[in-house]
C-alpha atoms as a PDB file:
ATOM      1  CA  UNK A   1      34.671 -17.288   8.188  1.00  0.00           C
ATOM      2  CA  UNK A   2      32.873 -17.683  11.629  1.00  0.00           C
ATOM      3  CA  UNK A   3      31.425 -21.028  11.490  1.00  0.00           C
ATOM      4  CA  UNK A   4      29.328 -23.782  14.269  1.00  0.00           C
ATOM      5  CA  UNK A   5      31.666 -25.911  16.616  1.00  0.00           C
ATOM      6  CA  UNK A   6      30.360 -28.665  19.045  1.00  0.00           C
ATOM      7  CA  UNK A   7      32.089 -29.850  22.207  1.00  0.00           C
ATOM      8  CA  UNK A   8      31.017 -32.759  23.742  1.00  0.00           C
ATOM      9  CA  UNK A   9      31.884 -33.096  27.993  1.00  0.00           C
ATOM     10  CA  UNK A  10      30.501 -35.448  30.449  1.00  0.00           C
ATOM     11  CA  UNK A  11      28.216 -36.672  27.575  1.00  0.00           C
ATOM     12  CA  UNK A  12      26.634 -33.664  26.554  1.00  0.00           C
ATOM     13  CA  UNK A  13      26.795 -31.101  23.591  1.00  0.00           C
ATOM     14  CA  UNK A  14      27.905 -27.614  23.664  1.00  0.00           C
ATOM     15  CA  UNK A  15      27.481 -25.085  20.668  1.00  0.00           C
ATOM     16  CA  UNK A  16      29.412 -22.215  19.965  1.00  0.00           C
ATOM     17  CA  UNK A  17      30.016 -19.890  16.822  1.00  0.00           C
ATOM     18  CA  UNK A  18      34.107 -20.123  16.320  1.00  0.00           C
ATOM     19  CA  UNK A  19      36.268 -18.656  13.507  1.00  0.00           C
ATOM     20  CA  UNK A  20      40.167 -20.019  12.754  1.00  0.00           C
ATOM     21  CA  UNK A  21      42.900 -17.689  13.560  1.00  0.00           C
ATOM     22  CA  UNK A  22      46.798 -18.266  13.873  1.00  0.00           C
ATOM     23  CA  UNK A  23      48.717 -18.070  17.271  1.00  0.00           C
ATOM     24  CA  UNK A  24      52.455 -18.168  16.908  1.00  0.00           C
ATOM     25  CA  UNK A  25      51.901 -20.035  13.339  1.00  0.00           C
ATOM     26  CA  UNK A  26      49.638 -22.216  14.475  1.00  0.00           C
ATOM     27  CA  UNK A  27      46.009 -22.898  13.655  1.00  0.00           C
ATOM     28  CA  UNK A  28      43.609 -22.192  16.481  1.00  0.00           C
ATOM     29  CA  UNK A  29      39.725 -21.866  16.870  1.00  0.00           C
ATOM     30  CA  UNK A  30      38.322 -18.004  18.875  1.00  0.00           C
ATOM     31  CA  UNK A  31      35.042 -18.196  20.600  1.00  0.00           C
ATOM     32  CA  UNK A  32      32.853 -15.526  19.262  1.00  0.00           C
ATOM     33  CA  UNK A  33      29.668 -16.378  20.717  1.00  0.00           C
ATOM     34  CA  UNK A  34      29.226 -19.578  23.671  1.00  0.00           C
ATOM     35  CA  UNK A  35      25.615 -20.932  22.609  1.00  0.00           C
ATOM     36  CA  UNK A  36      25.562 -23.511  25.095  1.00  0.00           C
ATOM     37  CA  UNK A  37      23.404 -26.574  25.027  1.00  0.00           C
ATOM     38  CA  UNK A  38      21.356 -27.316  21.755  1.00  0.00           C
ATOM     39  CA  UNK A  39      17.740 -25.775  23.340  1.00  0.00           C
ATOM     40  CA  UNK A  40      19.725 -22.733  24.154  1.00  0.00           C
ATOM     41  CA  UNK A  41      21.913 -22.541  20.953  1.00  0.00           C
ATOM     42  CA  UNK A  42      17.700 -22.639  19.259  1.00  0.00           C
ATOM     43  CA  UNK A  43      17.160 -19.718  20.911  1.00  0.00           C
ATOM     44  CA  UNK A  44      20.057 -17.350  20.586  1.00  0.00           C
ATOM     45  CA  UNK A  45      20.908 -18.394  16.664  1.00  0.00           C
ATOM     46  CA  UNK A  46      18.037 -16.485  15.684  1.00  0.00           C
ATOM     47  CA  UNK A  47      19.038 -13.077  17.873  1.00  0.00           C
ATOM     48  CA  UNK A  48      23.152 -13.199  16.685  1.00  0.00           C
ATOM     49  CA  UNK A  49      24.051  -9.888  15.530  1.00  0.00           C
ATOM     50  CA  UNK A  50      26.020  -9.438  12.377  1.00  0.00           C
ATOM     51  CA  UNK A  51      24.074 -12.621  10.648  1.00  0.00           C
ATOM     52  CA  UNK A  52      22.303 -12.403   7.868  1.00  0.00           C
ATOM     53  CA  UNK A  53      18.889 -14.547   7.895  1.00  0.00           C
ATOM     54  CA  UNK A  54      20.821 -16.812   5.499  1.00  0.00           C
ATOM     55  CA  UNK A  55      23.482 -17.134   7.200  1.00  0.00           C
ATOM     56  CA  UNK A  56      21.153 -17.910  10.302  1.00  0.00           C
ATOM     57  CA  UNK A  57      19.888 -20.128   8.612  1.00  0.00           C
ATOM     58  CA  UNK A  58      22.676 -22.425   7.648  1.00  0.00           C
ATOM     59  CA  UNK A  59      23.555 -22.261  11.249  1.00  0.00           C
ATOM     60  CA  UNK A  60      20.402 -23.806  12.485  1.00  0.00           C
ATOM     61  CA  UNK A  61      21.278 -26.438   9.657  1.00  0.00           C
ATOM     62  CA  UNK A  62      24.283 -27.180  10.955  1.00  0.00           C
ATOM     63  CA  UNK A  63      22.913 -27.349  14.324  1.00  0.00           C
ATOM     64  CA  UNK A  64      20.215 -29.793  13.390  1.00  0.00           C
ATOM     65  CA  UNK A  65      22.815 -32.084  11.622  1.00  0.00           C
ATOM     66  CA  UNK A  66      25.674 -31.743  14.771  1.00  0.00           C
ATOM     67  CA  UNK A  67      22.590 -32.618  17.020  1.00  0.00           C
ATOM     68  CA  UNK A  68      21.551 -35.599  15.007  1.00  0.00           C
ATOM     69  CA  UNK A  69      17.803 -34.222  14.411  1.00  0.00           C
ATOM     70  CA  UNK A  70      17.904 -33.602  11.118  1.00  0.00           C
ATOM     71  CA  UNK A  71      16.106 -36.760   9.155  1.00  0.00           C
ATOM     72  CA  UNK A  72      15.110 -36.355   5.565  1.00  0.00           C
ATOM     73  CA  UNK A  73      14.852 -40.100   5.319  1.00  0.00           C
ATOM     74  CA  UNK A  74      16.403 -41.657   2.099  1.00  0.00           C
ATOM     75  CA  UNK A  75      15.204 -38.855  -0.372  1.00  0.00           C
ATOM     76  CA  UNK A  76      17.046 -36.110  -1.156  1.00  0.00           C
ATOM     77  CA  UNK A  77      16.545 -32.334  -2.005  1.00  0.00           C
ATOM     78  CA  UNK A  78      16.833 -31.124  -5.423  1.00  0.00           C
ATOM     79  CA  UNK A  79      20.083 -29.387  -5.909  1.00  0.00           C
ATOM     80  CA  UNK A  80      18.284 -26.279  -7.833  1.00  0.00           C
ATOM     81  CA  UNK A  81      16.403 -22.938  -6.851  1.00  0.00           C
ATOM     82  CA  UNK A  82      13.019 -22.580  -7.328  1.00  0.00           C
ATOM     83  CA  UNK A  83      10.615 -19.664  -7.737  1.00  0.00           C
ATOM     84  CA  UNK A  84       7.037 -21.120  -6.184  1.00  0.00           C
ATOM     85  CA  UNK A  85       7.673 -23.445  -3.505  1.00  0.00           C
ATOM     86  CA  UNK A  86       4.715 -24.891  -1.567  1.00  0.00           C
ATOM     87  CA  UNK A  87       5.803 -26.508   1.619  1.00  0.00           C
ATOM     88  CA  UNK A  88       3.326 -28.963   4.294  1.00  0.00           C
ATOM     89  CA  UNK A  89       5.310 -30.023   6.481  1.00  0.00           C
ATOM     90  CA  UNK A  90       4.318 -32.988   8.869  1.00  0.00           C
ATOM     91  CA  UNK A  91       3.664 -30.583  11.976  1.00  0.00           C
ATOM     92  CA  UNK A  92       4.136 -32.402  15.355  1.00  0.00           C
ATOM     93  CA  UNK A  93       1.362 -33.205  17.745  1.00  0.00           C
ATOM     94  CA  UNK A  94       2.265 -33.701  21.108  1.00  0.00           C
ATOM     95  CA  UNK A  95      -0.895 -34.977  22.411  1.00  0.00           C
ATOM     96  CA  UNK A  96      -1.668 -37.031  19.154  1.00  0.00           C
ATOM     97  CA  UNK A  97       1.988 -38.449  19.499  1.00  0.00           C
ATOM     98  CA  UNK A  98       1.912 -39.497  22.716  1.00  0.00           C
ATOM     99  CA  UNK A  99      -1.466 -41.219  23.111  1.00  0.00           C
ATOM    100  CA  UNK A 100      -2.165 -44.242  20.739  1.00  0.00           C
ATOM    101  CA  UNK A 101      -5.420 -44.528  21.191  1.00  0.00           C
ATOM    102  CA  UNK A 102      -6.260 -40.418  20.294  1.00  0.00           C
ATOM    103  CA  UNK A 103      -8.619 -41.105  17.654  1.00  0.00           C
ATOM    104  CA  UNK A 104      -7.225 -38.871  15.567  1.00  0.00           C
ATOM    105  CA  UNK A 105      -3.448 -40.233  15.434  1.00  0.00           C
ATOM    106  CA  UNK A 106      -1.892 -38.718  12.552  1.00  0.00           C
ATOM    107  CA  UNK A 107      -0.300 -41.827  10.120  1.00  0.00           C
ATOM    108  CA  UNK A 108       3.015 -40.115   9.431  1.00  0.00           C
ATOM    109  CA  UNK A 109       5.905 -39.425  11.265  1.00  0.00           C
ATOM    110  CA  UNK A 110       5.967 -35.875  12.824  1.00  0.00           C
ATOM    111  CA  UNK A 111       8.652 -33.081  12.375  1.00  0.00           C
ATOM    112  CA  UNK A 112       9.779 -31.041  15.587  1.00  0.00           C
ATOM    113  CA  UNK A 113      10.062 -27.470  15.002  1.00  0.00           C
ATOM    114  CA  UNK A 114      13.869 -27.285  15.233  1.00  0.00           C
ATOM    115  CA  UNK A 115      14.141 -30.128  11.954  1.00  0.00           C
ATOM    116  CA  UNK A 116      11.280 -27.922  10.146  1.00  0.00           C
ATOM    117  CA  UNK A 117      13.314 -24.167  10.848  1.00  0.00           C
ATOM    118  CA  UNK A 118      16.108 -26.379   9.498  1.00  0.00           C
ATOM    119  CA  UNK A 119      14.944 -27.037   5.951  1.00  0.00           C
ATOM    120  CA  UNK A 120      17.038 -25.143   3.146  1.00  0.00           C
ATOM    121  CA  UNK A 121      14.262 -23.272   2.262  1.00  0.00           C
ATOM    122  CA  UNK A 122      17.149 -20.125   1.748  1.00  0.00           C
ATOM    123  CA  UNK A 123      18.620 -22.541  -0.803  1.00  0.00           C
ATOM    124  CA  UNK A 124      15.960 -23.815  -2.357  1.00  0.00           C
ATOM    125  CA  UNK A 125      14.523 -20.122  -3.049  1.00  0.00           C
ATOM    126  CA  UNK A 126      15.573 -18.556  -6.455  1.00  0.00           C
ATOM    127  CA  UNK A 127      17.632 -15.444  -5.912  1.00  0.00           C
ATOM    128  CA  UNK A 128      15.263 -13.477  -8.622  1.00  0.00           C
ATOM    129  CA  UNK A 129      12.769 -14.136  -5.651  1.00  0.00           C
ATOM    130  CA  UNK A 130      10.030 -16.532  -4.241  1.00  0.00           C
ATOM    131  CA  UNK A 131       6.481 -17.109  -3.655  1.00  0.00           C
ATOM    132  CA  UNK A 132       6.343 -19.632  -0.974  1.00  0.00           C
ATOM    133  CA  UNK A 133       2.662 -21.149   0.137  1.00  0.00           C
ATOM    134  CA  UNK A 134       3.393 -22.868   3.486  1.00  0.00           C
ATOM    135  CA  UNK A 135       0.430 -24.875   4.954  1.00  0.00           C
ATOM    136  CA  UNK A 136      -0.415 -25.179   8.858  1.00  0.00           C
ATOM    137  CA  UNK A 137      -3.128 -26.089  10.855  1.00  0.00           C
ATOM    138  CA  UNK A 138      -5.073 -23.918  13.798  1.00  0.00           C
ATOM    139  CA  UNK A 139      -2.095 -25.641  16.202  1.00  0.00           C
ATOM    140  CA  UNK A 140       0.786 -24.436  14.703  1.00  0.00           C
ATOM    141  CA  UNK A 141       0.083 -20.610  13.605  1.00  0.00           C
ATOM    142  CA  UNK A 142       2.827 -19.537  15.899  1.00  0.00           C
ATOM    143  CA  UNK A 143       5.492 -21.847  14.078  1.00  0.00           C
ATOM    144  CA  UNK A 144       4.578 -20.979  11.199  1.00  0.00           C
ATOM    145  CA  UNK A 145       5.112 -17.442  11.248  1.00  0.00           C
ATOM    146  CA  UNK A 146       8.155 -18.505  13.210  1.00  0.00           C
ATOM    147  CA  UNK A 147       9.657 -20.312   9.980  1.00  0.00           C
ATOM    148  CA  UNK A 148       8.833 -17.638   7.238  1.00  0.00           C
ATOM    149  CA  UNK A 149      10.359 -14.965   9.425  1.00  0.00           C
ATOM    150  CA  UNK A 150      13.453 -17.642  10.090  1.00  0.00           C
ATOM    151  CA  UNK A 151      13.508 -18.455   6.020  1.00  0.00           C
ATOM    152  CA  UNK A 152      13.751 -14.901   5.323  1.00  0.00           C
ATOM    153  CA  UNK A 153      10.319 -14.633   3.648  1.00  0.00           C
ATOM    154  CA  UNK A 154       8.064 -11.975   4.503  1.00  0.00           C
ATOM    155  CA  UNK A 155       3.873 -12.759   4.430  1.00  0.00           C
ATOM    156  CA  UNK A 156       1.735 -11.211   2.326  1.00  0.00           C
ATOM    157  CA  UNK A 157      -1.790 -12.747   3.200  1.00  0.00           C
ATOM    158  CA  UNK A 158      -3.484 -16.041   4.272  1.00  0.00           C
ATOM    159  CA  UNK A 159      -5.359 -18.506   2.440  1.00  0.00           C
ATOM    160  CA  UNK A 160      -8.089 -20.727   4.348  1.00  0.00           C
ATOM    161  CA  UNK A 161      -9.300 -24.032   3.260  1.00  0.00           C
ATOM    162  CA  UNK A 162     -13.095 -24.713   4.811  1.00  0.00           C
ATOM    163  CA  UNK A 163     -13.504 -28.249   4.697  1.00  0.00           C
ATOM    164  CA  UNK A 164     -17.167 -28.834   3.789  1.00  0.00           C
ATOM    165  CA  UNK A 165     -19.621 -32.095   3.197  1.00  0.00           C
ATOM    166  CA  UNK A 166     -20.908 -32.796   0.261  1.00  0.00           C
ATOM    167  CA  UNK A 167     -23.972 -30.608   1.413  1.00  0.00           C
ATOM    168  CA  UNK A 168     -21.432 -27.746   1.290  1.00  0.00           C
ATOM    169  CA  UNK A 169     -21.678 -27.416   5.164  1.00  0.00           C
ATOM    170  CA  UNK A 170     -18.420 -27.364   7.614  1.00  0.00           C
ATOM    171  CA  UNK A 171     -17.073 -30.600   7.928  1.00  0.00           C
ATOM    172  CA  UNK A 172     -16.250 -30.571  11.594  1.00  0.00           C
ATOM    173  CA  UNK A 173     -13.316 -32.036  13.000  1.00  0.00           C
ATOM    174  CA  UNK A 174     -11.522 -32.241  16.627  1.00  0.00           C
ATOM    175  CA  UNK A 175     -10.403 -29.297  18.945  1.00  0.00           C
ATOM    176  CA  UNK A 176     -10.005 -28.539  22.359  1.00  0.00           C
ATOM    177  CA  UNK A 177     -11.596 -24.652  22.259  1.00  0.00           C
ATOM    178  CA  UNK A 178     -13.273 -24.591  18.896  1.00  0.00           C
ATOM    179  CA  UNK A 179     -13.656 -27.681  16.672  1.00  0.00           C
ATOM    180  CA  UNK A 180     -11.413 -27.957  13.413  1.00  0.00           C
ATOM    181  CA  UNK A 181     -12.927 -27.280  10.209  1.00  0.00           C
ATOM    182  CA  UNK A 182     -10.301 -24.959   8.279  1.00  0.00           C
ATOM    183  CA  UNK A 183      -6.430 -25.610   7.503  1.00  0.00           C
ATOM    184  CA  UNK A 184      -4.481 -22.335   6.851  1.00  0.00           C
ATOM    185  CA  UNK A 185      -1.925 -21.333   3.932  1.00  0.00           C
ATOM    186  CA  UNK A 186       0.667 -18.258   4.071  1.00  0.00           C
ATOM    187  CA  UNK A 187       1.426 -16.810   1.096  1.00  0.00           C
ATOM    188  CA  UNK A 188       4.729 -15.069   1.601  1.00  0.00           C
ATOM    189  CA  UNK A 189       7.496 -14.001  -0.803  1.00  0.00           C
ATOM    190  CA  UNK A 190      11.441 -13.003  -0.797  1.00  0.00           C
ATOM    191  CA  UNK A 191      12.830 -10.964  -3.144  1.00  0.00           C
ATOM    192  CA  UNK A 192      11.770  -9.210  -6.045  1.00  0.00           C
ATOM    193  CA  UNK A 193       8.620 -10.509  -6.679  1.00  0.00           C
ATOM    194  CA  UNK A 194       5.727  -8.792  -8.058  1.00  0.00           C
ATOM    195  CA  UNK A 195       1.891  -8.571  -7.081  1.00  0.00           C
ATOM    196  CA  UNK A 196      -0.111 -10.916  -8.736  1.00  0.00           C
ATOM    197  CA  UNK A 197      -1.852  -8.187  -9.364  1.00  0.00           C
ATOM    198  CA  UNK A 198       0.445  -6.669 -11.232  1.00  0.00           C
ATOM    199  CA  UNK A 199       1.652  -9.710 -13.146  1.00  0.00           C
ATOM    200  CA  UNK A 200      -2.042  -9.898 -13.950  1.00  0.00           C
ATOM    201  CA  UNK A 201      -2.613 -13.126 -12.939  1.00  0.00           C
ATOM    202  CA  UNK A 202      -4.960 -12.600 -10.536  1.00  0.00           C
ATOM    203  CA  UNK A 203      -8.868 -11.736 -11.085  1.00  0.00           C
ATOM    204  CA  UNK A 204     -11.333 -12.735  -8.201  1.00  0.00           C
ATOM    205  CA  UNK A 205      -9.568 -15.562  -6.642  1.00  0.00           C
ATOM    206  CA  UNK A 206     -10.841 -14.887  -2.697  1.00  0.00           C
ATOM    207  CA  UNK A 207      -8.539 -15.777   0.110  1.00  0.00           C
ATOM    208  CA  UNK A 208     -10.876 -18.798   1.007  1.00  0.00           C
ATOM    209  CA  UNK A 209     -11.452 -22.262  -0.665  1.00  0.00           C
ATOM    210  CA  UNK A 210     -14.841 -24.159   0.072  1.00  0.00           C
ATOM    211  CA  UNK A 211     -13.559 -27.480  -0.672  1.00  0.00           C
ATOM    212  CA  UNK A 212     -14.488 -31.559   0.932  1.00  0.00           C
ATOM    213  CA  UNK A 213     -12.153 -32.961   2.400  1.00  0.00           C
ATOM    214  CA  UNK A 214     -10.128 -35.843   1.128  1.00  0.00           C
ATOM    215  CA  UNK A 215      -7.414 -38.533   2.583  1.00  0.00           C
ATOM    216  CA  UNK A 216      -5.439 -37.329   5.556  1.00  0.00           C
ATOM    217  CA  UNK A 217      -3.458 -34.139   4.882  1.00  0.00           C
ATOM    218  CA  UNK A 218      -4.421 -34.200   1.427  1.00  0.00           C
ATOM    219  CA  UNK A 219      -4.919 -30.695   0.178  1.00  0.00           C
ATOM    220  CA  UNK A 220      -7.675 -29.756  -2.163  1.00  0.00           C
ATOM    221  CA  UNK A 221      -7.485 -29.608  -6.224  1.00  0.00           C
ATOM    222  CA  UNK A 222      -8.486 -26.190  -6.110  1.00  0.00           C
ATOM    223  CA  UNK A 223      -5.714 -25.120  -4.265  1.00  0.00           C
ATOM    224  CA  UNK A 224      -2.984 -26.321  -6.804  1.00  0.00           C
ATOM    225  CA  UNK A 225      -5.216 -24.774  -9.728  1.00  0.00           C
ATOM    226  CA  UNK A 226      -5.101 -21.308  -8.165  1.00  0.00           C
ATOM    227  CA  UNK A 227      -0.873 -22.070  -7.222  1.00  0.00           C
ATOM    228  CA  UNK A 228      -0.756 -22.821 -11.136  1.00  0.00           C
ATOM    229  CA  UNK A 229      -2.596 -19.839 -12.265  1.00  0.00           C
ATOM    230  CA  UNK A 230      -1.115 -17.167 -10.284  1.00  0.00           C
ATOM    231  CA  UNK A 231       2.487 -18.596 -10.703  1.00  0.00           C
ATOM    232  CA  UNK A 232       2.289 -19.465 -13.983  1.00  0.00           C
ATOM    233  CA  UNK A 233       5.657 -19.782 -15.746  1.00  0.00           C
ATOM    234  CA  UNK A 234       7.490 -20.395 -12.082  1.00  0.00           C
ATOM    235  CA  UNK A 235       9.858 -23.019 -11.597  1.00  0.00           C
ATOM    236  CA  UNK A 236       7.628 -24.892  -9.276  1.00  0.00           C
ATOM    237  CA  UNK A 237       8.751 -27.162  -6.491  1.00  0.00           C
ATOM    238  CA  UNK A 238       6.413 -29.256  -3.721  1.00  0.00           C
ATOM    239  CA  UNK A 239       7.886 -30.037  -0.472  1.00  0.00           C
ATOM    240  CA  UNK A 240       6.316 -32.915   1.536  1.00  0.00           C
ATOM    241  CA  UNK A 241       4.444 -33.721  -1.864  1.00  0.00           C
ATOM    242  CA  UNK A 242       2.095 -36.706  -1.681  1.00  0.00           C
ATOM    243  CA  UNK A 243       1.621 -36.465  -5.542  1.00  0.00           C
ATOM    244  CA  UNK A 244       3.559 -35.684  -8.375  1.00  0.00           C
ATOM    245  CA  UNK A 245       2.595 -33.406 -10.806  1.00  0.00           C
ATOM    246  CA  UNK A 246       3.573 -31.962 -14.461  1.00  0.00           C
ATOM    247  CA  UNK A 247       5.879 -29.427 -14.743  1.00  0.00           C
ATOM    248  CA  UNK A 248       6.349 -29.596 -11.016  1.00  0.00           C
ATOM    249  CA  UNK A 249       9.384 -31.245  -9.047  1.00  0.00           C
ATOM    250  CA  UNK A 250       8.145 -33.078  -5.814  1.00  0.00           C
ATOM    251  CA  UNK A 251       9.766 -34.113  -2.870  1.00  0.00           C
ATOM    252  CA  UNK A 252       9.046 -36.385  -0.276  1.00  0.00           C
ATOM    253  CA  UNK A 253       8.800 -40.136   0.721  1.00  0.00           C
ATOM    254  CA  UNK A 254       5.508 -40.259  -0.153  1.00  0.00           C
ATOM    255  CA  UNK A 255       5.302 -38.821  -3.475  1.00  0.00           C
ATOM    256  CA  UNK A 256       3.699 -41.142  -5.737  1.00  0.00           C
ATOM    257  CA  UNK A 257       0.855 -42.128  -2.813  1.00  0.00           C
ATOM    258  CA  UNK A 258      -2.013 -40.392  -4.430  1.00  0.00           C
ATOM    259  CA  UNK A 259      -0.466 -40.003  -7.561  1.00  0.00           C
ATOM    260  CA  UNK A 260      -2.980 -42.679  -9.271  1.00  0.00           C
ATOM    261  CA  UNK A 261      -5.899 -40.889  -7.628  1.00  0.00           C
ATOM    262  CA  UNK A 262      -6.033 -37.648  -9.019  1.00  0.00           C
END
């Protein structure tokens, strides 16, 4: 079984994908494929032929781990499958990062792109199939497409969240083209998973929430009423959670922060 190798020379790591084989009775490692350096090995994981998007996957995992970027913190994933999953991850800000005074700083620590591809989103996915809702903001719709494609999901539509005063008008925000008022949601699914339509779940619900805005990266009640009624009966998981909820597993090192609030 082909598997991730690092070598480490002159202080720097080297990927490539090696599988055991015997040479005169004794063990031995083949090259199949010389990733180089981690960047590079980020770029040519994805494009391996004869990989299957899980298998991909696990190698950008592994990657992650060798490299030392992969930080869940102290919490760990569930060790089950789910059939909903709804995923915000901390999305990185480069300009927001670097400059302490940008008066918008977010109050979390960031994820990099490579430590957000590497989330076990394959594993975490039922095999039956999976609805996933994965939340991004107006900065990150590249990535984000990026990931489903990487987690082997495939998109079905996109929800927006207007973020509105109490007046009901667009609560405007920062931006460097166009100012912020909208966070985005893709709705994307693996395996056999049926229309909501078709499970009959769905009646009107529009592909747009009109909804104030509430403590940083706090998403809107609405939203988790419209996950619970179109997923009803799903085993229901929330990655990144900032607020546990019945029937739901959580994860996250924030879980219980607006818990008290709701």
């Amino acid at each position: 079984m082909p598997f991730l190798a690092k070598r480490r020379i002159d202080g720097h790591n080297y990927y490539q994908i090696v599988r055991s084989i015997r040479v005169g009775g004794k063990p031995r490692h083949e090259t199949l494929h010389y990733l180089g350096n981690y960047q590079s090995a980020i770029q040519k994981l994805p494009k391996l032929k004869g990989f299957s998007n899980d298998e991909k996957q696990q190698l950008l995992l592994r990657l992650a781990k060798l490299e030392g970027k992969l930080d869940t913190g102290e919490v760990s994933l569930p060790e089950k499958s789910y059939e909903c999953i709804v995923c915000d991850p901390p999305w990185f800000y480069s300009l927001r990062s670097q400059d302490e005074s940008h008066r918008n700083r977010i109050p979390y620590t960031p994820m990099k792109i490579e430590k957000i591809l590497a989330l076990p989103l394959p594993e975490l996915s039922s095999r039956n199939g999976c609805v996933l809702w994965l939340w991004f903001t107006n900065n990150h719709v590249a990535e984000a497409v990026n990931c489903i494609q990487h987690w082997g999901f495939e998109i079905k539509t996109i929800l927006t969240w207007e973020k509105v005063t109490k007046e009901g008008k667009p609560r405007i925000g920062t931006g460097h083209w166009l100012r912020n008022c909208t966070e985005h949601c893709l709705l994307a699914t693996k395996g056999q998973v049926k229309a909501f339509a078709t499970m009959k779940t769905l009646t009107n619900e529009p592909t747009i929430i009109h909804a104030p805005r509430r403590e940083h990266s706090r998403k809107p009640a609405e939203f988790y009423e419209l996950v619970e009624k179109l997923c009803a009966g799903m085993t229901k998981l929330e990655m990144f959670s900032r607020q546990s909820r019945p029937d739901w597993d959580s994860w996250g090192n924030e879980v219980e922060k607006f818990t008290e609030n709701n």
